[in-house]
N, C-alpha and C. Protein backbone atom coordinates (compact mmCIF):
# COMPACT_ATOMS: atom_id res chain seq x y z
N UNK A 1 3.52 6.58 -70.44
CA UNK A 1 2.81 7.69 -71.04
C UNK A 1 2.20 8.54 -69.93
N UNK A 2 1.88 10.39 -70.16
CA UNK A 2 1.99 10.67 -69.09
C UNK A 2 0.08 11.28 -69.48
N UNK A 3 -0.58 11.65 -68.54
CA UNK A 3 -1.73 11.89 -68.69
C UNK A 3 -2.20 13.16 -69.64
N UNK A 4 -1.23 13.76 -69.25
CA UNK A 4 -1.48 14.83 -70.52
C UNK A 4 -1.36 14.52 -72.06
N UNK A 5 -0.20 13.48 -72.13
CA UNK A 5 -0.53 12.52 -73.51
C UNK A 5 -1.60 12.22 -74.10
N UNK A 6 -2.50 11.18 -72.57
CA UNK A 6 -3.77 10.71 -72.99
C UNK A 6 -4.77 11.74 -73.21
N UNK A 7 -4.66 12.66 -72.33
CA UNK A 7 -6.02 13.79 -72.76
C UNK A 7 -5.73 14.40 -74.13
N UNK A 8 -4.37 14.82 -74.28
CA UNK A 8 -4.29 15.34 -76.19
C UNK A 8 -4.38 14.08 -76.89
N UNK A 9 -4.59 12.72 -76.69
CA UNK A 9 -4.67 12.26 -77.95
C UNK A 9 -6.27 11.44 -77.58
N UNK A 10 -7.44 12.36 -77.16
CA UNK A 10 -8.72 11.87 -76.86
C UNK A 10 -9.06 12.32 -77.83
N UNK A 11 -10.21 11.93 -78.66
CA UNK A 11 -11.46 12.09 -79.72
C UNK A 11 -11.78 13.81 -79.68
N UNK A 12 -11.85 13.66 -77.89
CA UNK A 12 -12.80 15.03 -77.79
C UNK A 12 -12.76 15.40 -76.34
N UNK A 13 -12.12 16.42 -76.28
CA UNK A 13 -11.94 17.49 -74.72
C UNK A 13 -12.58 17.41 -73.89
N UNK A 14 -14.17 17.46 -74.98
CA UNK A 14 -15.65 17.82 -73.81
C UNK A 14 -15.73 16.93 -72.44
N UNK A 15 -15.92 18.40 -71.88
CA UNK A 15 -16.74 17.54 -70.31
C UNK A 15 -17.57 18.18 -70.13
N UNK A 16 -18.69 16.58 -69.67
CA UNK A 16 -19.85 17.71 -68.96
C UNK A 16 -20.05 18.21 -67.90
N UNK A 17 -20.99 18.88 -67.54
CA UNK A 17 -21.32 19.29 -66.28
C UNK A 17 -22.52 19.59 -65.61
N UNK A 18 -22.56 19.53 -64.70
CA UNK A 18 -24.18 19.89 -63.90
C UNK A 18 -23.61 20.42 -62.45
N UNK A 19 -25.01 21.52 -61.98
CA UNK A 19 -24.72 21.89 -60.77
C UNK A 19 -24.90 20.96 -59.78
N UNK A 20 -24.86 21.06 -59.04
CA UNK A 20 -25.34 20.58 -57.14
C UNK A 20 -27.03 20.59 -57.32
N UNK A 21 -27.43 21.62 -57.48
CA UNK A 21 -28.86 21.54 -57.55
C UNK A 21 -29.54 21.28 -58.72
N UNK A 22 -28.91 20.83 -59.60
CA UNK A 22 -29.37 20.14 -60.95
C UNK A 22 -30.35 18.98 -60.49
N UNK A 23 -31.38 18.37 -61.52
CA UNK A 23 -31.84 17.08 -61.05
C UNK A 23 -31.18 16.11 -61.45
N UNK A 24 -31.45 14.90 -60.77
CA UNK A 24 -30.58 13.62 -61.33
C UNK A 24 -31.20 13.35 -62.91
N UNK A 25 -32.20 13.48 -62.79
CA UNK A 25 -33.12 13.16 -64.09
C UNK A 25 -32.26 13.69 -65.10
N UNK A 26 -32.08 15.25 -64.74
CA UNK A 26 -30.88 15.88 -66.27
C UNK A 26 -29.67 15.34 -66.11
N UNK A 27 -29.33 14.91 -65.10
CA UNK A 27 -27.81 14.43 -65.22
C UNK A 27 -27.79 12.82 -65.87
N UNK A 28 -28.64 12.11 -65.16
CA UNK A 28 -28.93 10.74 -66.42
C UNK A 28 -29.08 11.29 -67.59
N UNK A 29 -30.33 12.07 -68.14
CA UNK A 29 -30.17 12.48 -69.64
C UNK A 29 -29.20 13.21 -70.52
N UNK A 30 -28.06 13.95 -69.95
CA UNK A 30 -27.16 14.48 -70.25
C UNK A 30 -26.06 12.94 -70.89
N UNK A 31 -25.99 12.03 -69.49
CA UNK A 31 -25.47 11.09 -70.12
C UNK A 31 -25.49 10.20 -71.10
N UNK A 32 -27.04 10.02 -70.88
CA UNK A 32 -27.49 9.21 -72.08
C UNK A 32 -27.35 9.87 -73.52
N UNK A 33 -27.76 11.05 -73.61
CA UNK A 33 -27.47 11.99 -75.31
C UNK A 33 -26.01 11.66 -75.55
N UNK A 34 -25.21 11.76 -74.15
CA UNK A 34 -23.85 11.88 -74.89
C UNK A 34 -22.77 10.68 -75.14
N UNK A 35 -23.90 9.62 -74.18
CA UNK A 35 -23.14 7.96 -74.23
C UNK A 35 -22.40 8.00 -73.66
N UNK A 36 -21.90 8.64 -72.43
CA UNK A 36 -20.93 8.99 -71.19
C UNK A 36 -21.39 8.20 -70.04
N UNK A 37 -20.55 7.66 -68.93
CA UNK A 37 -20.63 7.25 -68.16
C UNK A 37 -20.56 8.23 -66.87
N UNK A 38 -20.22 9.41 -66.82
CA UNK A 38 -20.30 10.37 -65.54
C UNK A 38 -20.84 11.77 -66.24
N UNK A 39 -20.76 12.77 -65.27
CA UNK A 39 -20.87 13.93 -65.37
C UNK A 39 -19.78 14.39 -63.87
N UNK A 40 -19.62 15.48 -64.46
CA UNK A 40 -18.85 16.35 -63.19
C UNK A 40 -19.90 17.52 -62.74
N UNK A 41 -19.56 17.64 -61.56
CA UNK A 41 -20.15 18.92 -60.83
C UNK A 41 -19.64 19.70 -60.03
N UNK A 42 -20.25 20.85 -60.48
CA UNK A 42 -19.19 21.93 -60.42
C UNK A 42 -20.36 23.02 -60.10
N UNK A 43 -19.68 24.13 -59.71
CA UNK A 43 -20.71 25.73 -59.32
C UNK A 43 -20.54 26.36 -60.11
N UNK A 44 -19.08 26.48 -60.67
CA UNK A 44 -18.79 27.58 -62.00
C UNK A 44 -17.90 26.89 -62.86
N UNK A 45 -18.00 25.73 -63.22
CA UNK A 45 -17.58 25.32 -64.23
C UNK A 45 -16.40 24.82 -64.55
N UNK A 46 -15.45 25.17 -63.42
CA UNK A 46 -13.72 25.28 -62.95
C UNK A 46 -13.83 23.99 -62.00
N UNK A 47 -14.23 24.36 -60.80
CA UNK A 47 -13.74 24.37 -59.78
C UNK A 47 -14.75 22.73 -59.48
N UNK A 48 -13.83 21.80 -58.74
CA UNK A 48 -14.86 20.28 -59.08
C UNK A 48 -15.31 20.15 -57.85
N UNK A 49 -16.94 20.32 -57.60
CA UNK A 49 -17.90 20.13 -56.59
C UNK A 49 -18.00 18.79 -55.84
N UNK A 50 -18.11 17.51 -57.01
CA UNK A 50 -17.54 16.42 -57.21
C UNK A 50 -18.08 15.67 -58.30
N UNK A 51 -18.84 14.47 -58.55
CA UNK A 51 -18.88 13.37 -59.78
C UNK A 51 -19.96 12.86 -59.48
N UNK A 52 -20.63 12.56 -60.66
CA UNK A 52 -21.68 11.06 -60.21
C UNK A 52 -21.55 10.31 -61.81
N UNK A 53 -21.61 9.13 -61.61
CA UNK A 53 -21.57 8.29 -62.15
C UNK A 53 -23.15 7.42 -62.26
N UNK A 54 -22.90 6.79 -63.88
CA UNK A 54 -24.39 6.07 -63.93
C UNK A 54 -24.41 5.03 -62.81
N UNK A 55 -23.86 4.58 -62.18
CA UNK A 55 -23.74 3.48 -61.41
C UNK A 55 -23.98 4.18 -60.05
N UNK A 56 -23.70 5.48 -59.72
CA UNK A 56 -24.52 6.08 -58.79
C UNK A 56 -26.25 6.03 -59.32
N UNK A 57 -25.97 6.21 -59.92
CA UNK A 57 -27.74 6.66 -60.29
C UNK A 57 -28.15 5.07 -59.89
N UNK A 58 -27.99 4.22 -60.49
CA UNK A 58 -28.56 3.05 -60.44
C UNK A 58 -28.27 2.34 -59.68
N UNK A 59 -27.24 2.44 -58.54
CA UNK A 59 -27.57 1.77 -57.44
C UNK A 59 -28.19 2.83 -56.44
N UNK A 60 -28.64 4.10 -56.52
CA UNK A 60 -29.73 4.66 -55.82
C UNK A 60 -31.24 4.23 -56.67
N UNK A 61 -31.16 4.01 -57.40
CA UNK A 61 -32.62 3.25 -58.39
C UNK A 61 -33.42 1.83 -57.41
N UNK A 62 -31.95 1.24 -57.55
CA UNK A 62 -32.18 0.27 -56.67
C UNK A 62 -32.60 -0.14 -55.33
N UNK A 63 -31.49 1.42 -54.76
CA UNK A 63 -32.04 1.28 -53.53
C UNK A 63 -33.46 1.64 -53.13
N UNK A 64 -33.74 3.24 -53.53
CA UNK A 64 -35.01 3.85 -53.42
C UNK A 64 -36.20 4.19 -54.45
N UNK A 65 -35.71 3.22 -55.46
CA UNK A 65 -36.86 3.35 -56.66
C UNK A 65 -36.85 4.57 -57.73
N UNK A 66 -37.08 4.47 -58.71
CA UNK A 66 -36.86 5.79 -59.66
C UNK A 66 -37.44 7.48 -58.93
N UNK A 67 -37.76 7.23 -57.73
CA UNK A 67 -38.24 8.86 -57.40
C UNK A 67 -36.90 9.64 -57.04
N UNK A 68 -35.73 8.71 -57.01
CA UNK A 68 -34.31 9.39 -56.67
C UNK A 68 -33.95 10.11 -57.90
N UNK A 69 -34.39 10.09 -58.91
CA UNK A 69 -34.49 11.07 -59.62
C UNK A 69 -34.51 12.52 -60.11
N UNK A 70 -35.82 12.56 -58.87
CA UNK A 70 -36.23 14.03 -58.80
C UNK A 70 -35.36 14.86 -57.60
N UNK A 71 -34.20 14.02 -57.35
CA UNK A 71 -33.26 14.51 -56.37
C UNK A 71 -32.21 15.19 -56.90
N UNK A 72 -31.53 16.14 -56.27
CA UNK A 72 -30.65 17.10 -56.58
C UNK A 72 -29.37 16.52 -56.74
N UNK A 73 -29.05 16.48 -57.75
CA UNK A 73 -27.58 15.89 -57.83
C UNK A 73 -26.84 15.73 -56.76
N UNK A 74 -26.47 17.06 -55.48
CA UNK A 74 -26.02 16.61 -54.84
C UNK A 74 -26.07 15.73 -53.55
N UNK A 75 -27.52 15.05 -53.71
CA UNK A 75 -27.46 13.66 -53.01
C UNK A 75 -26.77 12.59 -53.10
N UNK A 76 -26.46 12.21 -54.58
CA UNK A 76 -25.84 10.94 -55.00
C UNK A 76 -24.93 11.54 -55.36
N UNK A 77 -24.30 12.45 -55.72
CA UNK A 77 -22.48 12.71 -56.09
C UNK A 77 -21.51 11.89 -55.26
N UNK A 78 -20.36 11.86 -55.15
CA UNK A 78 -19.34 11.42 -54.69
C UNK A 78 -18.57 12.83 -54.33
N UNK A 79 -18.56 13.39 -53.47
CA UNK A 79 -18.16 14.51 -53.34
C UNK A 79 -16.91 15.02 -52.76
N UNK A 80 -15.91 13.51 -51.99
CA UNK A 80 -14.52 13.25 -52.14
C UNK A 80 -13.84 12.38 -53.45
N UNK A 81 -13.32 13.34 -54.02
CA UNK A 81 -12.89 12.73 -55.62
C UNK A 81 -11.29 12.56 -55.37
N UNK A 82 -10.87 11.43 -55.68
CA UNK A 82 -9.89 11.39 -56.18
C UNK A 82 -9.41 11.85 -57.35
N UNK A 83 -8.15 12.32 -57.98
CA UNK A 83 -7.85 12.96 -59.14
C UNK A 83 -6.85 12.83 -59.56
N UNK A 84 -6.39 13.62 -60.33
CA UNK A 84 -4.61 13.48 -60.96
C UNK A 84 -3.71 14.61 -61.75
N UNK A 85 -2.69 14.45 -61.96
CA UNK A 85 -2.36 15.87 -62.69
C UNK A 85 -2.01 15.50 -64.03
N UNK A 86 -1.33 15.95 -64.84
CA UNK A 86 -1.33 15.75 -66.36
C UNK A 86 0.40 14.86 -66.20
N UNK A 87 0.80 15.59 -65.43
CA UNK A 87 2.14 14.73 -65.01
C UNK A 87 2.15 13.35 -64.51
N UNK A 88 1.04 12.67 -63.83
CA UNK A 88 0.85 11.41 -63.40
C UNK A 88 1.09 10.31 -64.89
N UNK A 89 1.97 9.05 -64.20
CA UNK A 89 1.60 8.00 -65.50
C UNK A 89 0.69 7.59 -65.40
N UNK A 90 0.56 6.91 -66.94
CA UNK A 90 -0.82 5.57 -67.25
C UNK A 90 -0.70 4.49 -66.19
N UNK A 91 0.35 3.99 -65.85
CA UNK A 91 0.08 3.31 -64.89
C UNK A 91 -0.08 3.75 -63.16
N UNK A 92 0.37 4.38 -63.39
CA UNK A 92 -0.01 4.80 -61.97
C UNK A 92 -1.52 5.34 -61.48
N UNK A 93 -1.93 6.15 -62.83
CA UNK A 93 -3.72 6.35 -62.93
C UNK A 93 -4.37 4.85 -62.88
N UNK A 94 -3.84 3.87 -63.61
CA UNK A 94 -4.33 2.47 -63.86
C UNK A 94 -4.90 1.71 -62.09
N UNK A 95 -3.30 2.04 -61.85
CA UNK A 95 -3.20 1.43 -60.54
C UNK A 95 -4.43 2.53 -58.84
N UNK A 96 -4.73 3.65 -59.60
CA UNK A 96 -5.40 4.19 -58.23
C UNK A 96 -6.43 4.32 -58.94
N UNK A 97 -6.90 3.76 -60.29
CA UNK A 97 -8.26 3.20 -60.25
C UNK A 97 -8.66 2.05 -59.92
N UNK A 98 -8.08 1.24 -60.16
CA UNK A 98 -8.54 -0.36 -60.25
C UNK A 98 -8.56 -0.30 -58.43
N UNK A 99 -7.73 0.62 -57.58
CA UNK A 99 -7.80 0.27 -55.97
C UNK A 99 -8.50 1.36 -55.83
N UNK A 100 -9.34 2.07 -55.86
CA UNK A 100 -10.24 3.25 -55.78
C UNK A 100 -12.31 2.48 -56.68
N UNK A 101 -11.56 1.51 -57.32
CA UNK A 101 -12.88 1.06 -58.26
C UNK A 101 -13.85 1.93 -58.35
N UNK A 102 -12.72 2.94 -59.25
CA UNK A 102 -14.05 4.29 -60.18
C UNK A 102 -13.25 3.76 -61.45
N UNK A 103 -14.21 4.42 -62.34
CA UNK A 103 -13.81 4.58 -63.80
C UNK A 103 -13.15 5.68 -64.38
N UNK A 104 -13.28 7.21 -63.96
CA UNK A 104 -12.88 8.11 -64.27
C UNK A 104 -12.42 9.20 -63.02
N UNK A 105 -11.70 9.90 -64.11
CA UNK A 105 -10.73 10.50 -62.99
C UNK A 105 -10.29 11.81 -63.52
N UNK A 106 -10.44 12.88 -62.57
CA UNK A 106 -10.54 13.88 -63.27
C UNK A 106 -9.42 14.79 -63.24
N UNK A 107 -8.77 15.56 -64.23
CA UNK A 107 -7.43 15.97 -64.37
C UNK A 107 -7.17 17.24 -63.80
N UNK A 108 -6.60 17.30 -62.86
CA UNK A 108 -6.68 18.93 -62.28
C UNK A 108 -5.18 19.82 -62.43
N UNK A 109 -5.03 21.09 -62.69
CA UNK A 109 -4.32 21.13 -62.91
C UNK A 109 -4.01 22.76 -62.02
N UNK A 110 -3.57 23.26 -61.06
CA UNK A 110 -3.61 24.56 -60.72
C UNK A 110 -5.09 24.94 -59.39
N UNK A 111 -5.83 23.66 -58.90
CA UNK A 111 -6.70 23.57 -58.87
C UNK A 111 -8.26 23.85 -59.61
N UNK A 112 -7.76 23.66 -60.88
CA UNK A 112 -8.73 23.96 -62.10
C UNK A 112 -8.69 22.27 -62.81
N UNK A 113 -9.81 21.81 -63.42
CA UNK A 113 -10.00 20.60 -63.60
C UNK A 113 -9.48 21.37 -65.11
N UNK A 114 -8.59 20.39 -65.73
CA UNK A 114 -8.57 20.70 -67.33
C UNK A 114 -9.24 19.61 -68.03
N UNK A 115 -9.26 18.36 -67.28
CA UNK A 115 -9.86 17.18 -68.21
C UNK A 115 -10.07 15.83 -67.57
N UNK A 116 -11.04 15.02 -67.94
CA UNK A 116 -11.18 13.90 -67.43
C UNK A 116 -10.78 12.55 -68.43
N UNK A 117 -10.26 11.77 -67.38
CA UNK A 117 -9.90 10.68 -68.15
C UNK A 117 -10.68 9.24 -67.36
N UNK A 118 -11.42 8.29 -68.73
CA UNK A 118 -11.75 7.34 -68.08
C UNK A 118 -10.45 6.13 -68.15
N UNK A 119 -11.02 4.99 -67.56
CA UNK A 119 -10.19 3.47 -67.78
C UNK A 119 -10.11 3.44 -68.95
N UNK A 120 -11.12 3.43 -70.01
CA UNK A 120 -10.81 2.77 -71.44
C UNK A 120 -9.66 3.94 -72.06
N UNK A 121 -9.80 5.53 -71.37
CA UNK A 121 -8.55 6.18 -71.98
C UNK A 121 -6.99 5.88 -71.90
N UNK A 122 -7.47 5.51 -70.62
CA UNK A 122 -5.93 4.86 -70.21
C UNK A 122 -5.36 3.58 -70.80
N UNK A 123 -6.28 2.75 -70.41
CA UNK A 123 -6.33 1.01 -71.54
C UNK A 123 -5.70 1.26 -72.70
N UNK A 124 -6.69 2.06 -73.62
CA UNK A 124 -6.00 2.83 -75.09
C UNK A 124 -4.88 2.82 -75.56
N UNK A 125 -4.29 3.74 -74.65
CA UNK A 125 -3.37 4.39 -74.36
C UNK A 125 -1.83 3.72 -74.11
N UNK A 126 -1.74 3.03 -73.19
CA UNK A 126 -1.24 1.92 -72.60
C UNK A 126 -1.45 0.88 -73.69
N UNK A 127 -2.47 0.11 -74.21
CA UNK A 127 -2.20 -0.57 -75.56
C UNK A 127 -1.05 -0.19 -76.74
N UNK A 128 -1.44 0.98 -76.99
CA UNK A 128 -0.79 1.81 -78.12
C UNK A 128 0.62 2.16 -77.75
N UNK A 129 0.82 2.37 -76.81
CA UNK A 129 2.67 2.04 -75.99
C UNK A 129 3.27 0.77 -76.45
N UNK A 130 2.18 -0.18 -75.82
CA UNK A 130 2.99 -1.49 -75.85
C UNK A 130 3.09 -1.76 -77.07
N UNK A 131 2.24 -1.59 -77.91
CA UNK A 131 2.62 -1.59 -79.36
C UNK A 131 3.79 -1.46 -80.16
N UNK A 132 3.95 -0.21 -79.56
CA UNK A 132 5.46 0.47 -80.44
C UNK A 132 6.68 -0.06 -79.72
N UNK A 133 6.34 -0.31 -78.30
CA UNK A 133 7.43 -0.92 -78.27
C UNK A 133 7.93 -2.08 -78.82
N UNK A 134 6.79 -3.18 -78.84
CA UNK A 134 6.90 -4.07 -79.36
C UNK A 134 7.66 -4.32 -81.07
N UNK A 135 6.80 -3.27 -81.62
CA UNK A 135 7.44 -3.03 -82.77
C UNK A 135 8.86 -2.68 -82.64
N UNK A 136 9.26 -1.67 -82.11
CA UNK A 136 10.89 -1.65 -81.64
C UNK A 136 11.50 -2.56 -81.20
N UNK A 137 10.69 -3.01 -80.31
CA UNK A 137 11.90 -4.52 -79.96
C UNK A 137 12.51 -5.41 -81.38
N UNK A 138 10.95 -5.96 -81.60
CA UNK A 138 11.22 -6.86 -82.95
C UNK A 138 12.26 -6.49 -83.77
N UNK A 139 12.16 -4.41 -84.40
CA UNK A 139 12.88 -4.30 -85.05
C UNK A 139 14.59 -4.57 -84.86
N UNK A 140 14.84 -3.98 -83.33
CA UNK A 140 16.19 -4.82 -82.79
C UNK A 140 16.86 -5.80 -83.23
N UNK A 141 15.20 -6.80 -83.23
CA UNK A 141 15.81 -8.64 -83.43
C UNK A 141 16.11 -8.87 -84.06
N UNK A 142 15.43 -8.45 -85.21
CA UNK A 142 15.95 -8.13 -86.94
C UNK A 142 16.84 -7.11 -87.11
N UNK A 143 17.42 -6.96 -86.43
CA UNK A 143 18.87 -5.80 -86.95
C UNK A 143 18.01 -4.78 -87.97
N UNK A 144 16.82 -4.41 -88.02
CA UNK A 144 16.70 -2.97 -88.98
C UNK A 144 16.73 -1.78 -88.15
């Protein structure tokens, strides 16, 4: 399955976003309202600045105590992102996450991000393959 598959058959398009000079504080609360595990960052909305993830936030928590907070997003971003195009497979996204150990990955297309995909999209996704095939095989076995 190819990534553009997985992004048309997601719940929901939305991505968020925050600037560089956003606080971390809104970028945790952005996540939390929306039950998301990242945000993207960006200057105008296109173009990908780079990512932070709750697991950024909280292993800067850890390190320097909740005042990392009042820090500008782009302290804790990740600001070399790996990415992908809509043409990439599920497994091949599978495989340069699990050796990259991020969760999400963001879909670029023209150098314009069109969409992000996490692990569980791909998992999904990749479930629901093996499925049908499975079902096809069987049907084989049984001559229908």
């Amino acid at each position: 399955m190819l990534v553009k598959q997985i992004l048309g058959s997601k719940a929901s398009q939305e991505m968020f976003w925050v600037t560089p000079d956003a606080l971390v504080s809104d970028a945790a609360r952005i996540m939390s309202d929306n039950r998301i595990g990242t945000v993207v960052v960006s200057t105008d909305g296109k173009r990908l600045a780079g990512i932070l993830s709750e697991r950024d936030i909280v292993r800067q928590v850890g390190k320097t105590g909740a005042a990392c907070l009042d820090n500008p997003v782009s302290s804790l971003m990740t600001a070399k992102i790996t990415t992908c195009t809509g043409q990439d497979s599920d497994v091949e996204v599978l495989q340069t996450m699990t050796d990259g150990r991020f969760r999400h990955l963001p879909v670029i297309e023209n150098d314009t991000m069109i969409g992000l995909i996490s692990i569980g999209d791909v998992v999904k996704a990749r479930l629901s393959e093996l499925a049908m095939e499975k079902s096809a095989l069987e049907g084989m076995i049984m001559g229908h």
